[in-house]
Protein backbone atom coordinates (compact mmCIF):
# COMPACT_ATOMS: atom_id res chain seq x y z
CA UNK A 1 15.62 -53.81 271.97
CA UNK A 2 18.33 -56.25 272.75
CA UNK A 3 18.88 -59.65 270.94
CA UNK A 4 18.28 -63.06 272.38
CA UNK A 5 20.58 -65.47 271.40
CA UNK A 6 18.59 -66.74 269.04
CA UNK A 7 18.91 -63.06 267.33
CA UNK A 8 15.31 -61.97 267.60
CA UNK A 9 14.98 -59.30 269.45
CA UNK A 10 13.02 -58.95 272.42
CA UNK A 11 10.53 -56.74 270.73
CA UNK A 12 9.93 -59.70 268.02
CA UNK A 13 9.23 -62.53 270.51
CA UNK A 14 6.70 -59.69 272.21
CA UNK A 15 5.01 -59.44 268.46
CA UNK A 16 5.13 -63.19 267.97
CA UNK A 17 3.35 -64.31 271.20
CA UNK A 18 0.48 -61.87 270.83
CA UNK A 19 0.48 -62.77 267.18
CA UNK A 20 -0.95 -66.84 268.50
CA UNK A 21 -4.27 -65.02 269.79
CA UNK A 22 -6.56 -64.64 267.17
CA UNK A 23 -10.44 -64.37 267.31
CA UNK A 24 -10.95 -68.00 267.02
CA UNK A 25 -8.15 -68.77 269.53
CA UNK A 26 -8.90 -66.15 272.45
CA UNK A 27 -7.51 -68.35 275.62
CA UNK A 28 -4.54 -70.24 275.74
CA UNK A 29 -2.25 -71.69 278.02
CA UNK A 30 1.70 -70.41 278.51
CA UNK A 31 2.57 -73.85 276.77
CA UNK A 32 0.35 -73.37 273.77
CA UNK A 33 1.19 -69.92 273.26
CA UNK A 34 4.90 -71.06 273.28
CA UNK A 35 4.96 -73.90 270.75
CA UNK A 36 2.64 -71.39 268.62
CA UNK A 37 5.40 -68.49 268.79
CA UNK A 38 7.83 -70.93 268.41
CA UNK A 39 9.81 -70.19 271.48
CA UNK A 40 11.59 -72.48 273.96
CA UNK A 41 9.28 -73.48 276.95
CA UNK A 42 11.04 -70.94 279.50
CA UNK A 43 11.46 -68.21 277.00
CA UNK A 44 7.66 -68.47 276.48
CA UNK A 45 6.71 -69.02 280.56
CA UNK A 46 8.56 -65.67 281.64
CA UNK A 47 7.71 -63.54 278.65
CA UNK A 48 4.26 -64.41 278.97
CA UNK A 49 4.36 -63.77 282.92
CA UNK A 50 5.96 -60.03 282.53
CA UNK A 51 3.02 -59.22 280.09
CA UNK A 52 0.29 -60.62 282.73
CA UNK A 53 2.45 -58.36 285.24
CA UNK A 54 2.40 -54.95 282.54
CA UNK A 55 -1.30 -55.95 282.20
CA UNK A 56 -1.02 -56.76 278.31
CA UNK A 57 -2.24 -60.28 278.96
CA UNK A 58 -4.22 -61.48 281.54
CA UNK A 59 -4.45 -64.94 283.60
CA UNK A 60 -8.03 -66.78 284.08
CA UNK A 61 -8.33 -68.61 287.67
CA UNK A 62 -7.55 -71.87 285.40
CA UNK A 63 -4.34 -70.29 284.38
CA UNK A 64 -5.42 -69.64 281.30
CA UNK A 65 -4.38 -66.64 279.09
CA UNK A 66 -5.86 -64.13 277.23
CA UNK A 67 -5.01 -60.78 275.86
CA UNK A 68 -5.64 -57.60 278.56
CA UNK A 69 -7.90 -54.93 278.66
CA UNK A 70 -4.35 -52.55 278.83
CA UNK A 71 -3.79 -54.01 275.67
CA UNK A 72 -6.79 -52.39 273.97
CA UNK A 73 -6.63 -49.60 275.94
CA UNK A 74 -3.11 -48.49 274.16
CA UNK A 75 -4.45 -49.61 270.80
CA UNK A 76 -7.36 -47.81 270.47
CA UNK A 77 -5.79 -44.43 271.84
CA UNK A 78 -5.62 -41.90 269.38
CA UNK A 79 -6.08 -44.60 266.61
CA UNK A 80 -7.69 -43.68 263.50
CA UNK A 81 -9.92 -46.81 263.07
CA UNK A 82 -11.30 -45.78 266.86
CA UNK A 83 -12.36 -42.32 264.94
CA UNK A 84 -13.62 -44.40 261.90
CA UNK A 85 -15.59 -47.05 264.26
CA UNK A 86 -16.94 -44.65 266.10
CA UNK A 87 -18.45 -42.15 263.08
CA UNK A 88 -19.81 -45.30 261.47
CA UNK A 89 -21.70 -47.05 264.79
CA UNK A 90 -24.92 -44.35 264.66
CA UNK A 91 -25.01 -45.23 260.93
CA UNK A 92 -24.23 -49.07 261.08
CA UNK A 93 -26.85 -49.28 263.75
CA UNK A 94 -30.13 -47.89 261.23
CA UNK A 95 -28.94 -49.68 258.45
CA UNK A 96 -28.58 -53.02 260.81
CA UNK A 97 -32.42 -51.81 262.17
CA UNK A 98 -33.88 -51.35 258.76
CA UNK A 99 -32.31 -54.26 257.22
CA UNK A 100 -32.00 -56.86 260.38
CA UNK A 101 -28.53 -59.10 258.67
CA UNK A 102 -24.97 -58.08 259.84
CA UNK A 103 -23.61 -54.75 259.08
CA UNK A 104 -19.79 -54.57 259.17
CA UNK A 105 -16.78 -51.83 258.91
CA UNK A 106 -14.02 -53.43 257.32
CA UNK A 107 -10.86 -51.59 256.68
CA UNK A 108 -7.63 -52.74 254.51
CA UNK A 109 -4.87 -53.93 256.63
CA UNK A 110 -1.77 -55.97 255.03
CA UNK A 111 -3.59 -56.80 251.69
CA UNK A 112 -6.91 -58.11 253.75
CA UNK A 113 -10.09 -56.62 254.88
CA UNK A 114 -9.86 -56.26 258.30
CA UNK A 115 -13.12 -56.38 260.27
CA UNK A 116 -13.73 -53.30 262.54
CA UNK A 117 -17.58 -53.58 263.54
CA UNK A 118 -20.30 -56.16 263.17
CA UNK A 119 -24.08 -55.22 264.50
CA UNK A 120 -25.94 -58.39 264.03
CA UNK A 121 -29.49 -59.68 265.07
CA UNK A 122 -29.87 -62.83 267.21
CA UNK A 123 -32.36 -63.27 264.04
CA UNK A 124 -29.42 -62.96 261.27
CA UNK A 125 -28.27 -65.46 259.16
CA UNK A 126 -24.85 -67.15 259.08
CA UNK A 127 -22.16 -65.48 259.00
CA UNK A 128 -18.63 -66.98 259.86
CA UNK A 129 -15.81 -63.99 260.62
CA UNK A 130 -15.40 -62.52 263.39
CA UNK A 131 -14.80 -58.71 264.57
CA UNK A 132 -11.34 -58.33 264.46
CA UNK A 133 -11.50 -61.68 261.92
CA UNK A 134 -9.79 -60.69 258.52
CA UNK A 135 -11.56 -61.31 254.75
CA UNK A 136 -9.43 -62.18 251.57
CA UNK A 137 -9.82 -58.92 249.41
CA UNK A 138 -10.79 -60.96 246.45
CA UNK A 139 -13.43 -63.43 248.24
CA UNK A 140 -15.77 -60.42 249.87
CA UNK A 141 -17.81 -57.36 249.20
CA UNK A 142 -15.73 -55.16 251.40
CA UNK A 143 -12.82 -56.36 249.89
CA UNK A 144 -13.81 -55.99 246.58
CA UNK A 145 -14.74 -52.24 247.67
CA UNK A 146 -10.93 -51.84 249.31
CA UNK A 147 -9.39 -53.68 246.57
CA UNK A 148 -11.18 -51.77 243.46
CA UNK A 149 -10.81 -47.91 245.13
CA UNK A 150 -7.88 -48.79 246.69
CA UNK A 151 -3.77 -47.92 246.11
CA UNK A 152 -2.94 -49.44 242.87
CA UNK A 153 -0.14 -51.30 244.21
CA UNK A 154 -2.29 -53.65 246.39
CA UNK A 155 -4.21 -54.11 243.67
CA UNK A 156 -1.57 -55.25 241.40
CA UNK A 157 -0.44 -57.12 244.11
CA UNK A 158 -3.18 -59.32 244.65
CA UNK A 159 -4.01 -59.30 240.59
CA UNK A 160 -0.66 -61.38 240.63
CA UNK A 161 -2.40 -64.18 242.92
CA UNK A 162 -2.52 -66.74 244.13
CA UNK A 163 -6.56 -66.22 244.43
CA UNK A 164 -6.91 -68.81 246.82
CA UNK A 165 -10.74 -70.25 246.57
CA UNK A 166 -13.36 -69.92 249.44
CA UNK A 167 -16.23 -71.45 247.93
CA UNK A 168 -17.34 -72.72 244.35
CA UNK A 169 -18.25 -68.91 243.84
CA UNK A 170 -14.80 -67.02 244.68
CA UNK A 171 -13.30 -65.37 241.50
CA UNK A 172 -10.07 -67.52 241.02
CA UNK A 173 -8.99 -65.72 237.89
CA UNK A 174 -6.78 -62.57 237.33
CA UNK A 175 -8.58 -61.40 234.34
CA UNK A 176 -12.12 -61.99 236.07
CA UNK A 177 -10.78 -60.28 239.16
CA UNK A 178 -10.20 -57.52 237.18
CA UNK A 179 -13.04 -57.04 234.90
CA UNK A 180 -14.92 -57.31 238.65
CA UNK A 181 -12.96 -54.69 240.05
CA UNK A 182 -13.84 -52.52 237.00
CA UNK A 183 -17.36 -52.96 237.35
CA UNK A 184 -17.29 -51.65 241.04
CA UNK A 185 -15.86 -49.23 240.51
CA UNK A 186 -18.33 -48.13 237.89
CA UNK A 187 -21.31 -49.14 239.62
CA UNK A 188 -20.06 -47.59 243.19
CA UNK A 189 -20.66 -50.77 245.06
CA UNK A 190 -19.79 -54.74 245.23
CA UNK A 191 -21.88 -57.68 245.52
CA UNK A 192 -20.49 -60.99 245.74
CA UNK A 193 -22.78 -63.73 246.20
CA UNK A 194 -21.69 -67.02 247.61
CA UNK A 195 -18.11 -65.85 247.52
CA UNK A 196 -17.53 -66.54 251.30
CA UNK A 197 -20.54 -68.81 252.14
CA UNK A 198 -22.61 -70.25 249.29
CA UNK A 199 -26.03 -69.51 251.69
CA UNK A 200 -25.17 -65.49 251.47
CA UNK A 201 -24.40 -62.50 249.32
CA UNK A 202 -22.81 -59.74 250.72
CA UNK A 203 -23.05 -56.45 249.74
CA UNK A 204 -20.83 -53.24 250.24
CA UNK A 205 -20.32 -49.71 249.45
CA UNK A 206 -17.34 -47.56 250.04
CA UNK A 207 -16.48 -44.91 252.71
CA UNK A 208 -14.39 -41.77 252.72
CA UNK A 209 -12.34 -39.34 254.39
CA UNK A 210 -12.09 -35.62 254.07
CA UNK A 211 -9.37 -35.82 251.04
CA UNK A 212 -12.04 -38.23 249.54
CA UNK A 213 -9.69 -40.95 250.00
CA UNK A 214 -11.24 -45.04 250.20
CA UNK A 215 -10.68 -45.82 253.91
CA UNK A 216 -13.36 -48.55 254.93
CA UNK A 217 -15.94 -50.44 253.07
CA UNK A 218 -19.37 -51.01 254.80
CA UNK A 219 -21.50 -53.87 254.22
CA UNK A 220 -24.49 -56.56 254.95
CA UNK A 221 -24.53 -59.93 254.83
CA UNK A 222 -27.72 -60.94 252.62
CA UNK A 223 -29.58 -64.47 252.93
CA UNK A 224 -28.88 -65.55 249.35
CA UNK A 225 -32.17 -64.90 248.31
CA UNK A 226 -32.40 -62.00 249.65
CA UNK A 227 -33.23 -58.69 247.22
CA UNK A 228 -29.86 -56.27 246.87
CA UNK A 229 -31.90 -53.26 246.11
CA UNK A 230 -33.12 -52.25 249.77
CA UNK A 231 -29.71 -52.80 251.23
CA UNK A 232 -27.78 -50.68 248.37
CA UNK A 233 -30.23 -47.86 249.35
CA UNK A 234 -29.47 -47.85 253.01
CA UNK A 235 -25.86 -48.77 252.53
CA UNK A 236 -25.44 -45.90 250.39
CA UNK A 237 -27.19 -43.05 252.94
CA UNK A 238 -25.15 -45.11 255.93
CA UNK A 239 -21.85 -44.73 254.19
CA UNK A 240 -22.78 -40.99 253.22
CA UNK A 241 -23.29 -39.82 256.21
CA UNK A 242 -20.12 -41.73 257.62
CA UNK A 243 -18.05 -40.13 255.18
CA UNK A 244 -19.22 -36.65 255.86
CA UNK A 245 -18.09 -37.50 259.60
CA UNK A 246 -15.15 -38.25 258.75
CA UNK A 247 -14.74 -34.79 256.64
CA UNK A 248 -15.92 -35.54 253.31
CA UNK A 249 -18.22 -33.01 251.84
CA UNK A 250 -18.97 -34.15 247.80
């Protein structure tokens, strides 16, 4: 698309105005969403008022703004992680049933684990991200699972730090990162308690496609407390099954 006079093309001032919503920031105002995209006042007002006009955004009755239902619409068409959640809900939904904590699909998406699906109790206990909220790889049972079955490259990657800390508990330290990964791989799942909240341990177990390929991890969020054994079991049929939806037959 054409350049502004800035340079940035139209198509990166689109990218950089939806990029200010996030699941902890879901309403904004024109002004907000400008200073946060970092784009002159006007720039921001009429960008943001042809996407409430294509139906990408959307304006509250306090002139608020949020992203659009269009928006999701296009995303989800044809998408692979709409194929993935939707193979992994009938699944998610026993284990959440059996177990009663959050059970989440988390995928890897630009060297984090990005959350697809959370089932959750009103009964549950704490948990802190968000669907559509993103994990570090190093700091969470699914992204232990991404990281350790995972392309080498992220893993290297990430291996190469910084390992920023979450808690007291995260693993801060290449050669402990890696010994970790090691052992999931071996042992076919991760737990990692404290390593995002000190009052839980989560637990996950991977899932694969028909070339046998890592493409989500699935997980619950344990009271601390809590015994592993009884999740591992349903995590293990849950992720199983998911897999053989998705092709996988070993």
């Amino acid at each position: 698309m054409a350049n502004s006079g800035s340079g940035d093309s139209m198509t990166d001032r689109v990218v950089r105005v939806l990029e200010t919503f996030t699941p902890s920031r879901s309403v904004q105002t024109a002004a907000q969403i400008g200073r946060r995209a970092g784009l002159p006042p006007s720039t921001a007002h009429r960008l943001v008022g042809e996407l409430v006009e294509s139906g990408l955004l959307e304006r509250d009755d306090d002139r608020r703004i949020r992203m659009g239902v269009r928006l999701w619409e296009l995303a989800t068409r044809s998408s692979h992680t709409l194929r993935l959640r939707e193979a992994a809900l009938p699944s998610m939904g026993r284990v959440q049933a059996r177990i009663g904590e959050h059970t989440q699909l988390a995928v890897l998406e630009q060297d984090e684990a990005l959350l697809l699906e959370r089932l959750s109790d009103p009964d549950a206990g704490s948990n802190v991200i968000r669907v559509a909220g993103r994990l570090p790889l190093h700091a969470s049972s699914s992204g232990l699972v991404l990281l350790a079955f995972g392309d080498r490259d992220v893993r290297e990657r990430i291996l190469a730090g910084p390992l920023a800390r979450t808690s007291a508990e995260t693993i801060t330290d290449p050669a402990a990162l890696r010994r970790k990964l090691a052992e999931v791989r071996s042992l076919g799942h991760a737990v990692a308690p404290g390593s995002i909240e000190a009052v839980s341990t989560g637990v996950a177990v991977p899932v694969r496609d028909e070339t046998g390929e890592v493409v989500a991890a699935l997980s619950v969020v344990l009271p601390r407390r809590a015994a592993v054994d009884p999740a591992l079991v349903e995590l293990r049929v849950a992720a199983r099954d998911i897999s053989r939806a998705l092709g996988h037959r070993r």
